[in-house]
N, C-alpha and C. Protein backbone atom coordinates (compact mmCIF):
# COMPACT_ATOMS: atom_id res chain seq x y z
N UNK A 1 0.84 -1.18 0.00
CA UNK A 1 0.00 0.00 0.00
C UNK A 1 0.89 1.24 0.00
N UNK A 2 0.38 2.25 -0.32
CA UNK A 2 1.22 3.87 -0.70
C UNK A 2 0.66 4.59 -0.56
N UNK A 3 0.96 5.53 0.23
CA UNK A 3 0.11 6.58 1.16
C UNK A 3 0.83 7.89 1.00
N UNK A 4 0.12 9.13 0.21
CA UNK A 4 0.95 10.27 0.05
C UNK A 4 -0.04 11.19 0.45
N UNK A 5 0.94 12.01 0.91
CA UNK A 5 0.40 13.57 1.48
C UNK A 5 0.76 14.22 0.38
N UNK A 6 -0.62 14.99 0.24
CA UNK A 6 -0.53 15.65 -1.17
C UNK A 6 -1.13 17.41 -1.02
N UNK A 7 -0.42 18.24 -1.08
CA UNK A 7 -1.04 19.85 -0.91
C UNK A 7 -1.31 20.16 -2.22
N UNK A 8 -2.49 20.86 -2.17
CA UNK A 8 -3.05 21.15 -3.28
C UNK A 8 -3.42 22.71 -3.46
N UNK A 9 -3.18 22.92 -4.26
CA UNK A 9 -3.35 24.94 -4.52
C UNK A 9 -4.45 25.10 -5.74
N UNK A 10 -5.23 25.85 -5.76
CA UNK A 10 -6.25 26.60 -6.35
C UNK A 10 -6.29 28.15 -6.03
N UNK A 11 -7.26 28.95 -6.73
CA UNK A 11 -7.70 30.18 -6.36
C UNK A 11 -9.02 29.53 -5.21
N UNK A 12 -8.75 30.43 -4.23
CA UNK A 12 -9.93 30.46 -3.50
C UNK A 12 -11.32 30.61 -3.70
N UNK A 13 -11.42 31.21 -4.80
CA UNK A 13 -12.90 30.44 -5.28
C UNK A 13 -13.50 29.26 -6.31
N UNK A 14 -12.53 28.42 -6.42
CA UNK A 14 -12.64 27.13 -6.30
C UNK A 14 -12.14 26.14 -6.11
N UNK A 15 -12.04 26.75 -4.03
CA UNK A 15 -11.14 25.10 -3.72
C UNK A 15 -13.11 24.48 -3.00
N UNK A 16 -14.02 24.83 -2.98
CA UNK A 16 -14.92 23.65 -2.86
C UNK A 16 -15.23 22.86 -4.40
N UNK A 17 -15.43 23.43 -5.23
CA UNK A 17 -15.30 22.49 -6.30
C UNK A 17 -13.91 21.54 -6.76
N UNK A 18 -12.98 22.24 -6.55
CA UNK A 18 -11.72 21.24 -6.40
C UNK A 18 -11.73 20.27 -5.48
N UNK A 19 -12.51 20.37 -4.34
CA UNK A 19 -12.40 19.26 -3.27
C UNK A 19 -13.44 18.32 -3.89
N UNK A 20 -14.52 19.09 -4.37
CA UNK A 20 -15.73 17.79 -4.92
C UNK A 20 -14.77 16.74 -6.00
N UNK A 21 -14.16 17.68 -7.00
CA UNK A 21 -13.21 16.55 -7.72
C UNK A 21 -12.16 15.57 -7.59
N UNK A 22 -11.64 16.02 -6.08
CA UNK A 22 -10.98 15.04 -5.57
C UNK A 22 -11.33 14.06 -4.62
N UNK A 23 -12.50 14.03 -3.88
CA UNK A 23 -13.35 13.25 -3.69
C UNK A 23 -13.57 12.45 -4.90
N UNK A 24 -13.80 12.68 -6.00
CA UNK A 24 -14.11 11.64 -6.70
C UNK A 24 -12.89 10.37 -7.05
N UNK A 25 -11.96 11.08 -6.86
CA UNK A 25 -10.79 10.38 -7.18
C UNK A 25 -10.64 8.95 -6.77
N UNK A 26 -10.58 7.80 -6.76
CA UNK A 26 -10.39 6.55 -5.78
C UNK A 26 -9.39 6.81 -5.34
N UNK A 27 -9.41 6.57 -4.09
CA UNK A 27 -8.60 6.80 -2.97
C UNK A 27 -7.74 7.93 -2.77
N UNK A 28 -8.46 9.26 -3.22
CA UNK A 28 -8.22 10.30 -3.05
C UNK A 28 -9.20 10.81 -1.36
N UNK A 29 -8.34 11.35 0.00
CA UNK A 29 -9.52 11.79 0.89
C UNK A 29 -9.18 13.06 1.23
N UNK A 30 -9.90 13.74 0.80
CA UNK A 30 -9.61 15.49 1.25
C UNK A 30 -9.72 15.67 2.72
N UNK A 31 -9.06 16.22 3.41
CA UNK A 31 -8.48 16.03 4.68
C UNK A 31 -8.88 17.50 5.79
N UNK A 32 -8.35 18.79 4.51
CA UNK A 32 -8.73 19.79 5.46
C UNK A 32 -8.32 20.82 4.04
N UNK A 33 -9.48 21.92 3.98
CA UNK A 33 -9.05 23.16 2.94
C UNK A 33 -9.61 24.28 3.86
N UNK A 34 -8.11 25.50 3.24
CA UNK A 34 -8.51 26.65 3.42
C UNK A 34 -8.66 27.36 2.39
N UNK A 35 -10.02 28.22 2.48
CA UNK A 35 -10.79 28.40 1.60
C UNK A 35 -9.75 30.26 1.20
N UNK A 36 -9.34 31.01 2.10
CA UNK A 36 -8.80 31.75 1.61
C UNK A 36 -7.49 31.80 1.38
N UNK A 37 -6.56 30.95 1.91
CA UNK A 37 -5.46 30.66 1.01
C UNK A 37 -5.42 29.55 -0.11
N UNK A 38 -6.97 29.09 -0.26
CA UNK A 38 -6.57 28.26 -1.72
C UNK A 38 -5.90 26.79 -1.20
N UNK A 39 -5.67 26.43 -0.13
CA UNK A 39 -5.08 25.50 -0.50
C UNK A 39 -6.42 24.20 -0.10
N UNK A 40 -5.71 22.92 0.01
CA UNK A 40 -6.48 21.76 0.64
C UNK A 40 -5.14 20.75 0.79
N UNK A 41 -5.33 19.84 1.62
CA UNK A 41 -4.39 18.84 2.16
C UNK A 41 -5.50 17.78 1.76
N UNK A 42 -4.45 16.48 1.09
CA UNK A 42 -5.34 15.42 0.59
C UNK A 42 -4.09 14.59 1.06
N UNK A 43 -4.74 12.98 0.91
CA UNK A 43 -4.31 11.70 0.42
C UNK A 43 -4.71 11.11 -0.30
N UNK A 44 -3.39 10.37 -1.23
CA UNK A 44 -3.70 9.60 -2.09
C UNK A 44 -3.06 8.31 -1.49
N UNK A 45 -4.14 7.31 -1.61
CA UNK A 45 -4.14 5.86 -1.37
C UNK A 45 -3.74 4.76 -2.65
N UNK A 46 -2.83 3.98 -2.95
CA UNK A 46 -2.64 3.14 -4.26
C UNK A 46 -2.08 2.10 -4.07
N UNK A 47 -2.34 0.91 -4.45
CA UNK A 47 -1.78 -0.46 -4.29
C UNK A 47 -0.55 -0.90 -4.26
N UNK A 48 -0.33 0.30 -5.48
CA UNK A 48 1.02 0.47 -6.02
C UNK A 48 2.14 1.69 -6.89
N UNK A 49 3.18 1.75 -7.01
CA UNK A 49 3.67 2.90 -7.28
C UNK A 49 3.07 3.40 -8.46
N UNK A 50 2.89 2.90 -9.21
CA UNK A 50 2.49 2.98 -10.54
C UNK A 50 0.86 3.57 -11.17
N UNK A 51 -0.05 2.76 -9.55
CA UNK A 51 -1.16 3.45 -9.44
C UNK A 51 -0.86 4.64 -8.78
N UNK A 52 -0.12 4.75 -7.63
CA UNK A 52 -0.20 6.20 -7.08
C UNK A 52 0.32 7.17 -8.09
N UNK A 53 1.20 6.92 -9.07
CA UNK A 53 1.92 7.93 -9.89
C UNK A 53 0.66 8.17 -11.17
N UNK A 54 -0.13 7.23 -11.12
CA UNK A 54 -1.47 7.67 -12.26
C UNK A 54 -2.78 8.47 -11.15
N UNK A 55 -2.68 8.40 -9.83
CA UNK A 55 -3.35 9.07 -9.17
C UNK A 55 -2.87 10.53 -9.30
N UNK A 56 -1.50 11.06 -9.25
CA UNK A 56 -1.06 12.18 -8.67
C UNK A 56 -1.19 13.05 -10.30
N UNK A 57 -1.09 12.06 -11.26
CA UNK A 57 -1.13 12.54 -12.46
C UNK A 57 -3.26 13.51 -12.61
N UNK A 58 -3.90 12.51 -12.51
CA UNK A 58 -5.27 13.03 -12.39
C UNK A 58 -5.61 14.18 -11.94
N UNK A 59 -4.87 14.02 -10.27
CA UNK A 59 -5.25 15.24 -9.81
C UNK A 59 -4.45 16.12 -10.26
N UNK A 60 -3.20 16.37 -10.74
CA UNK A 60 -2.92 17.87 -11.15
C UNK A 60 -3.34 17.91 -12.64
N UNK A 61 -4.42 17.38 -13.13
CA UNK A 61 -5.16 17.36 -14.29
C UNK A 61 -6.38 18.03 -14.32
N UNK A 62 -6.75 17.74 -13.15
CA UNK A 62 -7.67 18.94 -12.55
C UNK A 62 -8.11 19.99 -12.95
N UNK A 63 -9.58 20.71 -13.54
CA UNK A 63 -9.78 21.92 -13.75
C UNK A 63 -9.39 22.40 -12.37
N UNK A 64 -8.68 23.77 -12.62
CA UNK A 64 -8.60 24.51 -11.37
C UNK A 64 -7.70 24.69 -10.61
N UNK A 65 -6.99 23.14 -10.72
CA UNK A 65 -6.05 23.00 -10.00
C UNK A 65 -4.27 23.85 -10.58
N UNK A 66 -3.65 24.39 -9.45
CA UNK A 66 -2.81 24.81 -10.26
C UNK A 66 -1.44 24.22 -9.29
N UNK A 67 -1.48 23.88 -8.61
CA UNK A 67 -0.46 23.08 -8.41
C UNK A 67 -0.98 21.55 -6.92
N UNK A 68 -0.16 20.72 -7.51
CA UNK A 68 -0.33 19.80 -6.65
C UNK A 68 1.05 18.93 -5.94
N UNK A 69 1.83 19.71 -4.75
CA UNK A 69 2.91 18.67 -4.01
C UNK A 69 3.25 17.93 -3.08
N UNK A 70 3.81 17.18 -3.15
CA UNK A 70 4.09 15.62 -2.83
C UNK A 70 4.88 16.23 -1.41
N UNK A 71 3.89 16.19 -0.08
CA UNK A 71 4.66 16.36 0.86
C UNK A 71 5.21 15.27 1.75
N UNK A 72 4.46 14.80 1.57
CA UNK A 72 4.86 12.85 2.10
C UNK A 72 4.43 11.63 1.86
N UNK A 73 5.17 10.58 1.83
CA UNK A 73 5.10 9.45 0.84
C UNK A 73 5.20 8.34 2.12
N UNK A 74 4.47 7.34 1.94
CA UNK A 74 4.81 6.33 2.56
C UNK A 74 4.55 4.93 1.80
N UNK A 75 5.42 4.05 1.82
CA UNK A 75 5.05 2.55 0.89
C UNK A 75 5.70 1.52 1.83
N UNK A 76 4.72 -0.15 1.29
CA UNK A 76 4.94 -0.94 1.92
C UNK A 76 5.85 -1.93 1.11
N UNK A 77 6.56 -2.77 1.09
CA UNK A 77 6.54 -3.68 -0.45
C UNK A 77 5.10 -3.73 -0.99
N UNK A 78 5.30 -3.86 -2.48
CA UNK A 78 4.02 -3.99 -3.18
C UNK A 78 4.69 -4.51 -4.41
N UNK A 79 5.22 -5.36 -4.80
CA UNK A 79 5.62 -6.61 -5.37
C UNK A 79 6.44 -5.77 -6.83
N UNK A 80 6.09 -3.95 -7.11
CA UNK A 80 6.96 -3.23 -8.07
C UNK A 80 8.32 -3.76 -7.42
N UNK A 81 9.27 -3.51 -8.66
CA UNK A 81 10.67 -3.87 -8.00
C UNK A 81 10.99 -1.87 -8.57
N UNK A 82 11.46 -1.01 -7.43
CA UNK A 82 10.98 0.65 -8.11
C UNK A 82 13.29 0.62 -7.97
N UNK A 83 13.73 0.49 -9.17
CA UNK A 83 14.87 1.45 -9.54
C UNK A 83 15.43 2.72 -9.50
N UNK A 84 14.16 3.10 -9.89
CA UNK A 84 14.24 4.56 -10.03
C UNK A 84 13.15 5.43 -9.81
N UNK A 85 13.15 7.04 -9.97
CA UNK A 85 11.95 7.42 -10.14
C UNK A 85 11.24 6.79 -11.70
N UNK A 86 9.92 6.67 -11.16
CA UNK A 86 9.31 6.29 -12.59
C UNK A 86 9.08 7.44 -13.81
N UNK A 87 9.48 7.30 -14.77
CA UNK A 87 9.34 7.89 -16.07
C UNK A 87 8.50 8.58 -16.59
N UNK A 88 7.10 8.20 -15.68
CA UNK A 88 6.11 8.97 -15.97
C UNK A 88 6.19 10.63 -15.01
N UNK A 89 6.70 10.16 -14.20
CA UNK A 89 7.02 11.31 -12.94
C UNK A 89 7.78 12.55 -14.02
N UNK A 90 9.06 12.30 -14.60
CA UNK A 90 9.56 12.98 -15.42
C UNK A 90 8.96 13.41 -16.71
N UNK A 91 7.76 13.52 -16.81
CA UNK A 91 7.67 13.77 -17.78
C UNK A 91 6.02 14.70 -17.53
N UNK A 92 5.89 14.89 -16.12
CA UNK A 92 4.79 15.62 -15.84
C UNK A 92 5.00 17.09 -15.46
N UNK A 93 4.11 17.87 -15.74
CA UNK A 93 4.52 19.71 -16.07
C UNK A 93 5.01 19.97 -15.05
N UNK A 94 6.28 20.95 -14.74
CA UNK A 94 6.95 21.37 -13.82
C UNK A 94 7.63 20.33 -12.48
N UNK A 95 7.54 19.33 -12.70
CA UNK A 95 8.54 18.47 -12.20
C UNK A 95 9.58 18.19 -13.15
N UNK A 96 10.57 18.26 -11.95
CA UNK A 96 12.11 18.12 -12.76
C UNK A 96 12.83 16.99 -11.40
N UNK A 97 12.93 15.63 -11.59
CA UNK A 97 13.75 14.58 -11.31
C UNK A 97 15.31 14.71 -11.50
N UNK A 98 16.21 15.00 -10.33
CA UNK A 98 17.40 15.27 -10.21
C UNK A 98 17.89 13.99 -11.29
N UNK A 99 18.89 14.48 -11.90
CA UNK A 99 19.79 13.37 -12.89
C UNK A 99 20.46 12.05 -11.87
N UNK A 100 20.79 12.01 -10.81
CA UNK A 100 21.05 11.47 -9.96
C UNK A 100 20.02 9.96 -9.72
N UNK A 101 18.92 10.71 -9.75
CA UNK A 101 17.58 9.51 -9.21
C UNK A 101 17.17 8.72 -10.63
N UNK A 102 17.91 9.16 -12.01
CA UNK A 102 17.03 8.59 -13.12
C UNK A 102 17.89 7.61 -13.52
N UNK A 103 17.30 6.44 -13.98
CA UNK A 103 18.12 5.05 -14.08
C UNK A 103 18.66 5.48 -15.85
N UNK A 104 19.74 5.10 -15.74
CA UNK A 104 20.68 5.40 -16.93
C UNK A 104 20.93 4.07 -17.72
């Protein structure tokens, strides 16, 4: 299982519709928003790395949403064998994966 703390930014007049959309998310649980700084604190729940990295992708897909970061991560084994950061990570808007972490 993979458990991430996820902060989420909007304009303040629509972090309740941003929270309705992340509610929809599977295993997305909106946790706590403030409505005049725009933000909301979520988790994303995933079996596996691969689902959580197609979760985190959704939500900053988001109408509205204008940024979404990864404040804490937690995983159990879940039978991925993870090398590296995954590929999809690198290749999502304004993330940049240190050269260091990418399998060569």
């Amino acid at each position: 299982m993979n458990i991430s703390g996820i902060s989420v930014s909007t304009r303040p007049e629509w972090v309740e519709s941003v929270a309705q959309s992340l509610s929809a998310i599977k295993g997305v649980e909106v946790h706590a928003a403030d409505v005049r700084a725009g933000k909301l604190v979520v988790t994303l729940e995933a079996p596996t790395v691969s689902a959580e990295v197609e979760g985190f992708k959704r939500i900053r897909a988001l109408p509205h949403v204008v940024a979404a970061d990864l404040v804490q991560h937690y995983f159990e084994e879940d039978g991925e064998i993870i090398h590296a950061i995954p590929d999809d990570l690198d290749t999502l808007e304004g993330v940049s994966v240190p050269d260091a972490l990418k399998d060569h």
